[in-house]
N, C-alpha and C. Protein backbone atom coordinates (compact mmCIF):
# COMPACT_ATOMS: atom_id res chain seq x y z
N UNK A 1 2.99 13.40 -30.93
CA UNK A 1 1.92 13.61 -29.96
C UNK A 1 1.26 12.26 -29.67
N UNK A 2 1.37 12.22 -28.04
CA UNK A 2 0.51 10.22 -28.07
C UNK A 2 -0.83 10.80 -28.48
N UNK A 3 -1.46 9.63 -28.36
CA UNK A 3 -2.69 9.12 -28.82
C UNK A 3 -3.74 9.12 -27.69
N UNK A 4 -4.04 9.90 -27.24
CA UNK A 4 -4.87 9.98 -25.46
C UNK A 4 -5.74 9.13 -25.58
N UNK A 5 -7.07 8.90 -27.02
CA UNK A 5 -8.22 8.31 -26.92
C UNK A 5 -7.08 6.84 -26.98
N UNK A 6 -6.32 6.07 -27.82
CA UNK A 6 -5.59 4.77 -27.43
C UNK A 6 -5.20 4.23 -26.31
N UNK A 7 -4.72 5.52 -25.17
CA UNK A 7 -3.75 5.44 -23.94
C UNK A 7 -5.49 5.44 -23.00
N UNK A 8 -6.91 5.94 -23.20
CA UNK A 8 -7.64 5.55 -22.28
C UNK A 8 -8.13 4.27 -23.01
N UNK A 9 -8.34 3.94 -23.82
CA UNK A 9 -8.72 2.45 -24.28
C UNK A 9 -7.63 1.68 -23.75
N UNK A 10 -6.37 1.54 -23.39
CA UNK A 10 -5.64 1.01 -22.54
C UNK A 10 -5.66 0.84 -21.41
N UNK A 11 -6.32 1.79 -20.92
CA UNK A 11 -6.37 1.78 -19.56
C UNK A 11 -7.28 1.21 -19.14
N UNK A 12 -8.79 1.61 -20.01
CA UNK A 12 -9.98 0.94 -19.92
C UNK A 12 -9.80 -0.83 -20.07
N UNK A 13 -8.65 -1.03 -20.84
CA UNK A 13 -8.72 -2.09 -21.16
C UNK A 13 -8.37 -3.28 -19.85
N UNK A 14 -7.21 -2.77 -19.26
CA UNK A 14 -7.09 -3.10 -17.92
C UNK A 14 -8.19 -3.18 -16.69
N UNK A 15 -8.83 -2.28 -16.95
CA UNK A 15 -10.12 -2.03 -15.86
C UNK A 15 -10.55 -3.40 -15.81
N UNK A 16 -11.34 -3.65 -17.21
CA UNK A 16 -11.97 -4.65 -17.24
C UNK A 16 -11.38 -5.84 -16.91
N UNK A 17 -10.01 -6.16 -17.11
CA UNK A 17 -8.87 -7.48 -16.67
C UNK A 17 -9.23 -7.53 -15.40
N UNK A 18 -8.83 -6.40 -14.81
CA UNK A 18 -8.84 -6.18 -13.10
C UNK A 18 -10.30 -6.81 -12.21
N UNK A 19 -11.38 -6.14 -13.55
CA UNK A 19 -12.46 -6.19 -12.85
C UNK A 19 -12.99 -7.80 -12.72
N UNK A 20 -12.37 -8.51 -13.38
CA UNK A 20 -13.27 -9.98 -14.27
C UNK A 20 -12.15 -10.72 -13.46
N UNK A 21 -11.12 -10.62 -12.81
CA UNK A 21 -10.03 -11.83 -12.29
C UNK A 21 -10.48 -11.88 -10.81
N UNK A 22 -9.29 -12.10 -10.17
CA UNK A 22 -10.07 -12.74 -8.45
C UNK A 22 -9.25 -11.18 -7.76
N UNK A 23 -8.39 -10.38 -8.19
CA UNK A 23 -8.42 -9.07 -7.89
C UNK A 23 -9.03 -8.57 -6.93
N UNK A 24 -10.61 -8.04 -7.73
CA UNK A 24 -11.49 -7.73 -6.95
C UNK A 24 -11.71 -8.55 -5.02
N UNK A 25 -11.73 -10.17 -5.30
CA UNK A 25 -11.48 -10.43 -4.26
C UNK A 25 -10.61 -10.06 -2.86
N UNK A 26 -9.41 -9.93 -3.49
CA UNK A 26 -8.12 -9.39 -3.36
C UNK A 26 -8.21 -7.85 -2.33
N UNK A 27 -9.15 -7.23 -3.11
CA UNK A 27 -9.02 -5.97 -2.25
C UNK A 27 -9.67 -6.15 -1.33
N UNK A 28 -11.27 -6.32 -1.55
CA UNK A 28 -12.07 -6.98 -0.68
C UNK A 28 -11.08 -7.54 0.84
N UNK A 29 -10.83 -8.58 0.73
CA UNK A 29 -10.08 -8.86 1.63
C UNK A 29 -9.44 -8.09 2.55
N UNK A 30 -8.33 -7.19 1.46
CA UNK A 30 -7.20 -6.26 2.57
C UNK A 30 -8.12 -5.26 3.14
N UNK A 31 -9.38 -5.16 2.25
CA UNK A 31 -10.17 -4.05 3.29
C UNK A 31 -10.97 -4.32 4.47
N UNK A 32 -11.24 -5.66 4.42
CA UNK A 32 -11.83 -6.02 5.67
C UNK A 32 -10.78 -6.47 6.43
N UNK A 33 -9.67 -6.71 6.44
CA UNK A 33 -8.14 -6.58 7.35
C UNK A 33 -8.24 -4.94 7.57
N UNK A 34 -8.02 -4.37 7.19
CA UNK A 34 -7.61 -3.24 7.33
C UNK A 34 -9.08 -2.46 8.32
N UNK A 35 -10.09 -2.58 7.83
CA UNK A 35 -11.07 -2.12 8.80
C UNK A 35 -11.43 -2.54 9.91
N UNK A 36 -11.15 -4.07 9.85
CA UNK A 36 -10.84 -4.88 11.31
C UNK A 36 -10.34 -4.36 12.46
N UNK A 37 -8.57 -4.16 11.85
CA UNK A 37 -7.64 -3.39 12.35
C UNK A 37 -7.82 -2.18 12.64
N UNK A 38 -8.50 -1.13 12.35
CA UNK A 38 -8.90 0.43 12.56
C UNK A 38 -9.79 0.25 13.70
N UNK A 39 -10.93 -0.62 13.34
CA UNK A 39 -11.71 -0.49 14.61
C UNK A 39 -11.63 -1.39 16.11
N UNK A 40 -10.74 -2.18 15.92
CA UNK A 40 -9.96 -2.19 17.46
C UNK A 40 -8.66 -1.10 17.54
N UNK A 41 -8.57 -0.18 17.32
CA UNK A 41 -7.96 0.87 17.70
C UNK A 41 -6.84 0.65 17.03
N UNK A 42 -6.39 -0.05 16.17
CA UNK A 42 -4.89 -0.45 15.42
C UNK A 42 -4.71 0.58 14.48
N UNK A 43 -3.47 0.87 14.17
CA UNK A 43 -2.81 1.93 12.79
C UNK A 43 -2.43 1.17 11.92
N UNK A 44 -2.23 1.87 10.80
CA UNK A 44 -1.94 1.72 9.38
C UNK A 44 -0.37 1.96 8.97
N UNK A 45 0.64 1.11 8.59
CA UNK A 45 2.00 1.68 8.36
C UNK A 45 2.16 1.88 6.96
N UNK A 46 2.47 2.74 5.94
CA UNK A 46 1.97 2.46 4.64
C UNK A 46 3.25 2.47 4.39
N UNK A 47 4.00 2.08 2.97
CA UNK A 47 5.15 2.57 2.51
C UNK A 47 5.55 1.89 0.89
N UNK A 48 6.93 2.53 0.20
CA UNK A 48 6.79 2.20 -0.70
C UNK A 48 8.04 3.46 -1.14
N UNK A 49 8.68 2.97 -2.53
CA UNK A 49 9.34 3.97 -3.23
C UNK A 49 9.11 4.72 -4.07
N UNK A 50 9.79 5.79 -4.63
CA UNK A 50 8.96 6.63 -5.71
C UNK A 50 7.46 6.90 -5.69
N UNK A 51 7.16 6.64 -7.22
CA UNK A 51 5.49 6.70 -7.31
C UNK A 51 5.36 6.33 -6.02
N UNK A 52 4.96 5.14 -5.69
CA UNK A 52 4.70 4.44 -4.16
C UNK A 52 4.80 4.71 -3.25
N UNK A 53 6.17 5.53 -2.94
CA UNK A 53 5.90 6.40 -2.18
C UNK A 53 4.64 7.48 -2.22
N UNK A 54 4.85 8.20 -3.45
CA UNK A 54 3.80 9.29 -3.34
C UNK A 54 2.27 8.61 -3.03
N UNK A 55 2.17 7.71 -3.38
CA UNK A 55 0.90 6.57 -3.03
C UNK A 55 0.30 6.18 -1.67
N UNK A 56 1.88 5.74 -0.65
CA UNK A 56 1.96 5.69 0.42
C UNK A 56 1.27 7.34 1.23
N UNK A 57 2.17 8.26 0.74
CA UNK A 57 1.23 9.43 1.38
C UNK A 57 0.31 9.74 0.74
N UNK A 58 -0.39 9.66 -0.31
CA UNK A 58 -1.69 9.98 -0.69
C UNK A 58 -3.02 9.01 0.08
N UNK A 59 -2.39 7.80 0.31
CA UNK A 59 -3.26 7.45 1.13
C UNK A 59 -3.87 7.37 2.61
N UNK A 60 -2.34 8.03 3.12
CA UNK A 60 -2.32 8.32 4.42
C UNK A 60 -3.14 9.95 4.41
N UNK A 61 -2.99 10.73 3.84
CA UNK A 61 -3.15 11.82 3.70
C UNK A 61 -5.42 11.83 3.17
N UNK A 62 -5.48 10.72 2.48
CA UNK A 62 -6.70 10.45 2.36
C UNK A 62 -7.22 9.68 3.87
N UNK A 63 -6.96 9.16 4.29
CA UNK A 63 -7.09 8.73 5.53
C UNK A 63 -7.25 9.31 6.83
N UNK A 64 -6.21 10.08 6.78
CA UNK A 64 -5.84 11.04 8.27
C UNK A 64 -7.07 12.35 8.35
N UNK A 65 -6.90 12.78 6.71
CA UNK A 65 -7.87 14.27 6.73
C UNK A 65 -9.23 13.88 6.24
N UNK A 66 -9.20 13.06 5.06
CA UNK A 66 -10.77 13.30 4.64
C UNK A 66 -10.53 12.74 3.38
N UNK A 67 -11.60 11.66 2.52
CA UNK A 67 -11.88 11.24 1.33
C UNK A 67 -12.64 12.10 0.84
N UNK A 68 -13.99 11.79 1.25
CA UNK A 68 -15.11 12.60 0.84
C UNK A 68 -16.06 13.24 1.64
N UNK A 69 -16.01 12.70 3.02
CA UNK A 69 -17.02 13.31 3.43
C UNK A 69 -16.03 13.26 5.56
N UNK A 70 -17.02 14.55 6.08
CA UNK A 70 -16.29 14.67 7.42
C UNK A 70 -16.61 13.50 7.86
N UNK A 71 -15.23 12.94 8.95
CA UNK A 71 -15.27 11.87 10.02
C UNK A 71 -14.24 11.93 10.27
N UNK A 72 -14.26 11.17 12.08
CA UNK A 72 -12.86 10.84 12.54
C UNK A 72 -11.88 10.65 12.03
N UNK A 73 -10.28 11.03 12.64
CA UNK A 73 -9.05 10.63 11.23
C UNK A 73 -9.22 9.55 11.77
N UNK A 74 -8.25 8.68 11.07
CA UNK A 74 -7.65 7.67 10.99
C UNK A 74 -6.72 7.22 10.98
N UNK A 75 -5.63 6.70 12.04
CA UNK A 75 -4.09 6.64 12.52
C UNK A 75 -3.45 5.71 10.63
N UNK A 76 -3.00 6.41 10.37
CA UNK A 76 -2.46 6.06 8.95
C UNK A 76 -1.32 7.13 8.88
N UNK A 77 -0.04 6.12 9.08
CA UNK A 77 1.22 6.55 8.78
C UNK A 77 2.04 6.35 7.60
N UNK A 78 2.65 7.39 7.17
CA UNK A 78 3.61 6.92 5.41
C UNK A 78 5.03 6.94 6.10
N UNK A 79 5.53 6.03 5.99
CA UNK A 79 7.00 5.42 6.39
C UNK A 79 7.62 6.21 5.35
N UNK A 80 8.87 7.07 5.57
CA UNK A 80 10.33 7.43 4.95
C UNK A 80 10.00 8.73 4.49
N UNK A 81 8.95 9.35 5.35
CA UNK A 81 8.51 10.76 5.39
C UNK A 81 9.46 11.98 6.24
N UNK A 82 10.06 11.19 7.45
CA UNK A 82 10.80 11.83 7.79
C UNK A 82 12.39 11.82 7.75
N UNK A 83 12.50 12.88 6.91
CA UNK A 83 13.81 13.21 5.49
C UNK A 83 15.00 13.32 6.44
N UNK A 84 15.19 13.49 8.13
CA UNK A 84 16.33 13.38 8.47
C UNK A 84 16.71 12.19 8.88
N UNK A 85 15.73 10.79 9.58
CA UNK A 85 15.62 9.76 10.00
C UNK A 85 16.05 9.02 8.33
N UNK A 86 15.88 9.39 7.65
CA UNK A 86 15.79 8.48 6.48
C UNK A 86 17.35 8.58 5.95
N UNK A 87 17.50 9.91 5.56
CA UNK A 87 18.74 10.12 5.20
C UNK A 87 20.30 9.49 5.69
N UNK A 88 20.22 10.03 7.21
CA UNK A 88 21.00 9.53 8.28
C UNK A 88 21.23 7.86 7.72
N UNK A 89 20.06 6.96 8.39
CA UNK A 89 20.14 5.88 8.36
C UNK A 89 20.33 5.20 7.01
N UNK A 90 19.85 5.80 6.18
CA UNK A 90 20.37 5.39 4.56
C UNK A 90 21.75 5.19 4.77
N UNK A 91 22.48 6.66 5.08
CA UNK A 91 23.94 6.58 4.49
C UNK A 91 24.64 5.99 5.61
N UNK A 92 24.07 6.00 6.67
CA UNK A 92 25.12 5.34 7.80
C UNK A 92 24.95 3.72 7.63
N UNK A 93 23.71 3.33 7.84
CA UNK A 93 23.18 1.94 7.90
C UNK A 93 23.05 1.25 6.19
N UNK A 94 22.43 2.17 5.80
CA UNK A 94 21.92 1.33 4.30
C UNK A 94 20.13 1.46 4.29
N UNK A 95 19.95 1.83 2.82
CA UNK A 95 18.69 1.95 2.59
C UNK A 95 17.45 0.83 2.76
N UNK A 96 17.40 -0.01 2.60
CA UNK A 96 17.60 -1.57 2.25
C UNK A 96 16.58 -1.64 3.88
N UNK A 97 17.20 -1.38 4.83
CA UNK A 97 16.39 -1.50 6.34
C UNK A 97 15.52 0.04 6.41
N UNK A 98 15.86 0.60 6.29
CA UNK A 98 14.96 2.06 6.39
C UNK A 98 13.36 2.19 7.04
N UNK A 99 12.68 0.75 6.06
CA UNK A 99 11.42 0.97 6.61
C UNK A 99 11.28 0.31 7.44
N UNK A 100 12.09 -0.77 7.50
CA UNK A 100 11.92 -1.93 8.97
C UNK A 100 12.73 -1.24 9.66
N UNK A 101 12.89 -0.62 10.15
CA UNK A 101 13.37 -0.06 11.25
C UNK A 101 12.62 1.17 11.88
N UNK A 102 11.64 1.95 10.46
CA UNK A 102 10.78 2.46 10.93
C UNK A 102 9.37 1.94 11.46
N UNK A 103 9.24 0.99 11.14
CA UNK A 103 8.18 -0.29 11.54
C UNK A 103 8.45 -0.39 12.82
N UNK A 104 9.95 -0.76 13.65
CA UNK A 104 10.13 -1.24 14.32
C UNK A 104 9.90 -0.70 15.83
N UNK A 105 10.08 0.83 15.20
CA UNK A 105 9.92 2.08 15.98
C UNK A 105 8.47 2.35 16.06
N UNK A 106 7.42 2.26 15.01
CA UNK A 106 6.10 2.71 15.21
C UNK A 106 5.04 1.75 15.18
N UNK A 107 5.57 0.32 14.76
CA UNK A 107 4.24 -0.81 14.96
C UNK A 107 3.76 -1.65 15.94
N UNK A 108 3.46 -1.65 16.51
CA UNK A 108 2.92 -2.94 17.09
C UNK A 108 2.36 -4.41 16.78
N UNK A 109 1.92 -5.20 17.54
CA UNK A 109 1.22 -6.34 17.00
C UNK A 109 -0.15 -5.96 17.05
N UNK A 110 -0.19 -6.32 15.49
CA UNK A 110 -1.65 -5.98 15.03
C UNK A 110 -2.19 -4.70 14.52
N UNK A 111 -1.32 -4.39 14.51
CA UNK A 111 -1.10 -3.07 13.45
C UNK A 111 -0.91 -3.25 12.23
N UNK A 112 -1.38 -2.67 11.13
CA UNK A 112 -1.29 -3.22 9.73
C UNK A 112 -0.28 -2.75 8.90
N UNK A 113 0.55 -3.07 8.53
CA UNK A 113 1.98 -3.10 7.59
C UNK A 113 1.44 -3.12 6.27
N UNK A 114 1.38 -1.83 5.21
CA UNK A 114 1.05 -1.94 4.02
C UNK A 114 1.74 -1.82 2.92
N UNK A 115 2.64 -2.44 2.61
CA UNK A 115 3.55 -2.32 1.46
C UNK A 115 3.19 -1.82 0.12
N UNK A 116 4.01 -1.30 -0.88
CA UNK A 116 3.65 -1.22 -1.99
C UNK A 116 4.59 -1.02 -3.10
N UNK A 117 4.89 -1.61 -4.06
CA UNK A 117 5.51 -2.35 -5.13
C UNK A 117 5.62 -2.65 -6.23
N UNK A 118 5.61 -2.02 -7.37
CA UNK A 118 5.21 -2.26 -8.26
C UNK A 118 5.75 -3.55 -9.07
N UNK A 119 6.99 -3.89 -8.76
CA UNK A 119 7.66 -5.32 -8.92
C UNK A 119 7.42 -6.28 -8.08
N UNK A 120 7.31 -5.77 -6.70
CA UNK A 120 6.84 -7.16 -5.47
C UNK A 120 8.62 -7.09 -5.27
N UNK A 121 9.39 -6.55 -5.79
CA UNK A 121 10.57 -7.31 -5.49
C UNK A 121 11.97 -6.08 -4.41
N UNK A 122 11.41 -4.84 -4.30
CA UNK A 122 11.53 -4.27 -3.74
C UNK A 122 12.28 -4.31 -2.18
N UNK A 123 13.94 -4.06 -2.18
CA UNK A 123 14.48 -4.98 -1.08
C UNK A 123 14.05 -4.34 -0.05
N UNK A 124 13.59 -3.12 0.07
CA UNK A 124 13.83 -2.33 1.41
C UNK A 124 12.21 -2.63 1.74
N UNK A 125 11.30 -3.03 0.80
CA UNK A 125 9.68 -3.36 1.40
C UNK A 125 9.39 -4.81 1.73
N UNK A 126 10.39 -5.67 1.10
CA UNK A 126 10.05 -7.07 1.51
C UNK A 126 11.01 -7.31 3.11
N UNK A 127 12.06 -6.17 3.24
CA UNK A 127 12.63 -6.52 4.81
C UNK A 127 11.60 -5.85 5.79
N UNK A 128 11.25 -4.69 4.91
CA UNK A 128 10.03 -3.76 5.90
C UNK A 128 8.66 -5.05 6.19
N UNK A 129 8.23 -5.76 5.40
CA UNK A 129 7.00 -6.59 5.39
C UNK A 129 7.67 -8.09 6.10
N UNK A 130 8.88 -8.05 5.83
CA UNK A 130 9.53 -9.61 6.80
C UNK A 130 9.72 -8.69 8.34
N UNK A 131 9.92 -8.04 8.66
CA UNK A 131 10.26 -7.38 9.86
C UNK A 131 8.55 -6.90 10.56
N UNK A 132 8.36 -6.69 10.12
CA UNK A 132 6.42 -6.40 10.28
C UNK A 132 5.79 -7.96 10.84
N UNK A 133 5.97 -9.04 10.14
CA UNK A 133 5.58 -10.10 10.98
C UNK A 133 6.59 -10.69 11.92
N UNK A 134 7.30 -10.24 12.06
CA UNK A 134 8.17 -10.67 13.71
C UNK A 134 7.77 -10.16 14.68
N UNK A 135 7.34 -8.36 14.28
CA UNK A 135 6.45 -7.98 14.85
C UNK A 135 5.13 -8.33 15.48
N UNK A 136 4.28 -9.00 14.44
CA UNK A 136 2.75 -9.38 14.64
C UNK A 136 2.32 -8.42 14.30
N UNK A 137 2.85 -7.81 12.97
CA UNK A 137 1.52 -7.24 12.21
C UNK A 137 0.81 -8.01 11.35
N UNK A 138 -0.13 -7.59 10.97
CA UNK A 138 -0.62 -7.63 9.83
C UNK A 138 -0.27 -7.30 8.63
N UNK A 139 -0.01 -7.93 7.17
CA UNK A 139 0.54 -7.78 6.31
C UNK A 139 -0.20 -7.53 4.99
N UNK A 140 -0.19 -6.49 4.22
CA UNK A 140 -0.72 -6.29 2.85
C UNK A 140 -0.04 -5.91 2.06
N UNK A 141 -0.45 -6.37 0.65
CA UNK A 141 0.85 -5.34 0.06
C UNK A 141 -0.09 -5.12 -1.51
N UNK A 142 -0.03 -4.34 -2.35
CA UNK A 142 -0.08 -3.67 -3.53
C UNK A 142 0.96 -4.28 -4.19
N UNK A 143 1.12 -4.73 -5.34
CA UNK A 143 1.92 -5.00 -6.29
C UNK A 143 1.28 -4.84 -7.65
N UNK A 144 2.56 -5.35 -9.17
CA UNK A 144 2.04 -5.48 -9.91
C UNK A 144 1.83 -7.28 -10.36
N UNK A 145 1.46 -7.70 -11.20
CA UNK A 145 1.05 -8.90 -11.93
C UNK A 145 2.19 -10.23 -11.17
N UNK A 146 1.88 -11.53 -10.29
CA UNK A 146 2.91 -11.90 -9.65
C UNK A 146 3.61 -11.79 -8.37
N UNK A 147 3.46 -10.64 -8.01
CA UNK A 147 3.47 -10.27 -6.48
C UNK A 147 4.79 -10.38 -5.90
N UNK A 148 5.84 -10.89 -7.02
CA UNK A 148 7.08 -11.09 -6.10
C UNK A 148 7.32 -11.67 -5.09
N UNK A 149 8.96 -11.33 -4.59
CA UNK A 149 9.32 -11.41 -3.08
C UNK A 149 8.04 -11.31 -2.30
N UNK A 150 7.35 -10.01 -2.48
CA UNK A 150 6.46 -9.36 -1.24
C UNK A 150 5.44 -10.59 -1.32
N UNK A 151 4.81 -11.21 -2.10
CA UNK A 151 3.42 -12.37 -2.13
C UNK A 151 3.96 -13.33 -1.17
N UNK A 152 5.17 -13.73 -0.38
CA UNK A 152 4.79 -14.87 0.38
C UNK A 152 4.94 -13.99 1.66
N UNK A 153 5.18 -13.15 2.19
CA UNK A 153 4.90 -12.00 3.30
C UNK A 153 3.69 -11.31 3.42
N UNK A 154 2.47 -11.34 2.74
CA UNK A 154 1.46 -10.64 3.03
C UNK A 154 0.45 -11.65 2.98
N UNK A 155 -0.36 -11.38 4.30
CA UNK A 155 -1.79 -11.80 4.68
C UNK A 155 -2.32 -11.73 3.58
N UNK A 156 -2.57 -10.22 2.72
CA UNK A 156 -3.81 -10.28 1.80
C UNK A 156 -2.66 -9.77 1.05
N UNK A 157 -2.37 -9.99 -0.33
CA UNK A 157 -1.93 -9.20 -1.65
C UNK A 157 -2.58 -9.14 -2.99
N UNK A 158 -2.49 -7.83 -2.92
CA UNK A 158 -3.29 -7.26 -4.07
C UNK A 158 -2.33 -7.17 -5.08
N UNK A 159 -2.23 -7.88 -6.07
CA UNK A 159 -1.08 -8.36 -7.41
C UNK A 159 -2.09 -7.49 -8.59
N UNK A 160 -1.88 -6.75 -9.23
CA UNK A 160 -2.77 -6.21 -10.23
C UNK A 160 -2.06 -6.87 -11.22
N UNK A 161 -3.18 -7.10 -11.90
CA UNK A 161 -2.63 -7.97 -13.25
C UNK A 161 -2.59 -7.84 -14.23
N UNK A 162 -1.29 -6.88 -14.03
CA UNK A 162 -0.56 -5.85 -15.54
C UNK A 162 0.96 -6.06 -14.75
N UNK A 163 1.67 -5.57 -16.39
CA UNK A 163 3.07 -5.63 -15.92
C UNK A 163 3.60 -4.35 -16.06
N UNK A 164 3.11 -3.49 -17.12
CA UNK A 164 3.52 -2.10 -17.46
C UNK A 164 3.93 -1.09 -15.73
N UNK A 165 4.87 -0.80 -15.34
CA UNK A 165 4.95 -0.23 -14.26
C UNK A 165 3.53 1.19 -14.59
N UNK A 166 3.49 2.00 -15.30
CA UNK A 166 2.56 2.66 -15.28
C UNK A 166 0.54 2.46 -15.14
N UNK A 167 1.02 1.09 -15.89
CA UNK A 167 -0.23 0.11 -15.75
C UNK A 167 -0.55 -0.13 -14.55
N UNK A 168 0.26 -0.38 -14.10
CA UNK A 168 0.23 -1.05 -12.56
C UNK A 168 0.01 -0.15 -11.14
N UNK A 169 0.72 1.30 -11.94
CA UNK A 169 0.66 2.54 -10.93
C UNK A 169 -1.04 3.30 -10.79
N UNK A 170 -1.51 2.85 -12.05
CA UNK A 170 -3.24 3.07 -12.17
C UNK A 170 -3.86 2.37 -11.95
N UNK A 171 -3.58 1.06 -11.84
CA UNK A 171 -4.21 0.38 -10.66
C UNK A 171 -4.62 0.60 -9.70
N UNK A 172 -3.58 0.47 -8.91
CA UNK A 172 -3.30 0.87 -7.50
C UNK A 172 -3.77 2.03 -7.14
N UNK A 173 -3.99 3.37 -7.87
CA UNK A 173 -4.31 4.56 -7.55
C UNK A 173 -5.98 4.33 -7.19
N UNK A 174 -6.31 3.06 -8.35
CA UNK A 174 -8.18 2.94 -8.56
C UNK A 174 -8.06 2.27 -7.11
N UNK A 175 -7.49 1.42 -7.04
CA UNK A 175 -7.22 0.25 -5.49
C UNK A 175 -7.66 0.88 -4.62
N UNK A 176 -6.31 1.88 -3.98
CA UNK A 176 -6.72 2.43 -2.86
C UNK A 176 -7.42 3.87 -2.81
N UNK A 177 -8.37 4.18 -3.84
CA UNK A 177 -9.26 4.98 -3.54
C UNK A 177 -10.57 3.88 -3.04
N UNK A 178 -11.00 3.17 -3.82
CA UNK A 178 -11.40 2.03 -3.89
C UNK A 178 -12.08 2.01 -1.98
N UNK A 179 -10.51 1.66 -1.44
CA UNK A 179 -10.11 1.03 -0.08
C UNK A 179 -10.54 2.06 0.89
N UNK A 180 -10.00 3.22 0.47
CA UNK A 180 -10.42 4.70 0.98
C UNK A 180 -11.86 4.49 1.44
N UNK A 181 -12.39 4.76 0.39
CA UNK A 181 -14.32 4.91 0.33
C UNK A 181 -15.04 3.86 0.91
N UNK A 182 -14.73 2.60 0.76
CA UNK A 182 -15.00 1.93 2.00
C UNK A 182 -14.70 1.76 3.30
N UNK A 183 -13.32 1.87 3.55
CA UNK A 183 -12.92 2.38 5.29
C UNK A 183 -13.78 3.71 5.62
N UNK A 184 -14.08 4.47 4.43
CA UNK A 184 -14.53 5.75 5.03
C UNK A 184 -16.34 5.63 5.58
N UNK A 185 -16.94 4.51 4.66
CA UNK A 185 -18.25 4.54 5.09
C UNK A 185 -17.99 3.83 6.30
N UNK A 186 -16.93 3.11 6.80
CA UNK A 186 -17.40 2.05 7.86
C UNK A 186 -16.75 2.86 9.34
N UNK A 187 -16.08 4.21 9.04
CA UNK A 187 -15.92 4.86 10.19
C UNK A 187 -17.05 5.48 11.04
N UNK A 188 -17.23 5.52 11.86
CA UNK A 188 -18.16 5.81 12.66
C UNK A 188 -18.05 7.20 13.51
């Protein structure tokens, strides 16, 4: 049986890393990109694998319907949601382009491209985030400790500074609630 009170002193323990490094800066940043971008009328492209995926739509899904309190949605899309576009082009094309190609189809310039990563090294999010600025988006990305491939492709990157993939996945969960609750007070 784990040890739950050890596994939240772990976690806690990270908090405080997160909270005391330039991190904090870090989000700061992608959120005033990102709210920039919302209120000249720009969308959100989110994406990511696995967990990250589920991340990608939890935040779109926090976005579109509601954090905490009623207001306007908010154009926030989760890339590789749609299971026949994805599939198809996986097995015909290769997985690898999937999201840049869904980028390519739904972004514009100045639209915000939000990656997410728990390695940074992720082939199909660093072509999705290299294909996003050919575009003229805007670039962010979520990672863990290091930032990978994805750190020289993003405007603002948020590198959490843990390596544990699970470490890193509770991060990011605190991140973009975090990101949530402030886009949400600044909607109007």
């Amino acid at each position: 049986m784990p040890d739950f009170v050890a596994l939240l002193n772990h976690v806690s323990d990270n908090l405080k890393l997160i909270a005391a490094g330039s991190y904090p800066d870090a989000v700061a940043r992608a959120t005033a990109l990102l709210s920039e971008a919302l209120a000249g009328g720009q969308k959100v492209l989110v994406f990511g694998n696995g967990g990250s995926a589920a991340d990608a739509q939890h935040i779109a899904g926090e976005l579109v319907g509601r954090f905490v309190r009623e207001r306007r949605p908010v154009p926030v899309i989760a890339l590789g949601t749609n299971q026949a576009y994805l599939t198809a082009w996986s097995n015909d094309v290769g997985y690898e382009g999937a999201f840049a190609r869904e980028l390519e189809a739904l972004g514009r310039a100045g639209d915000v491209a939000w990656g997410i990563s728990t390695s940074g090294n992720s082939k199909n999010v660093v072509a999705a985030l290299r294909r996003a600025r050919e575009i003229g988006m805007k670039t962010i990305a979520l990672t863990g400790e290091g930032g990978g491939e994805v750190g020289s492709l993003c405007d603002v990157l948020m590198a959490a500074p843990v390596r544990e993939t699970a470490r890193v996945q509770e991060v990011h969960l605190i991140t973009y609630h975090a990101i949530c609750s402030a886009l949400e007070q600044a909607i109007r």
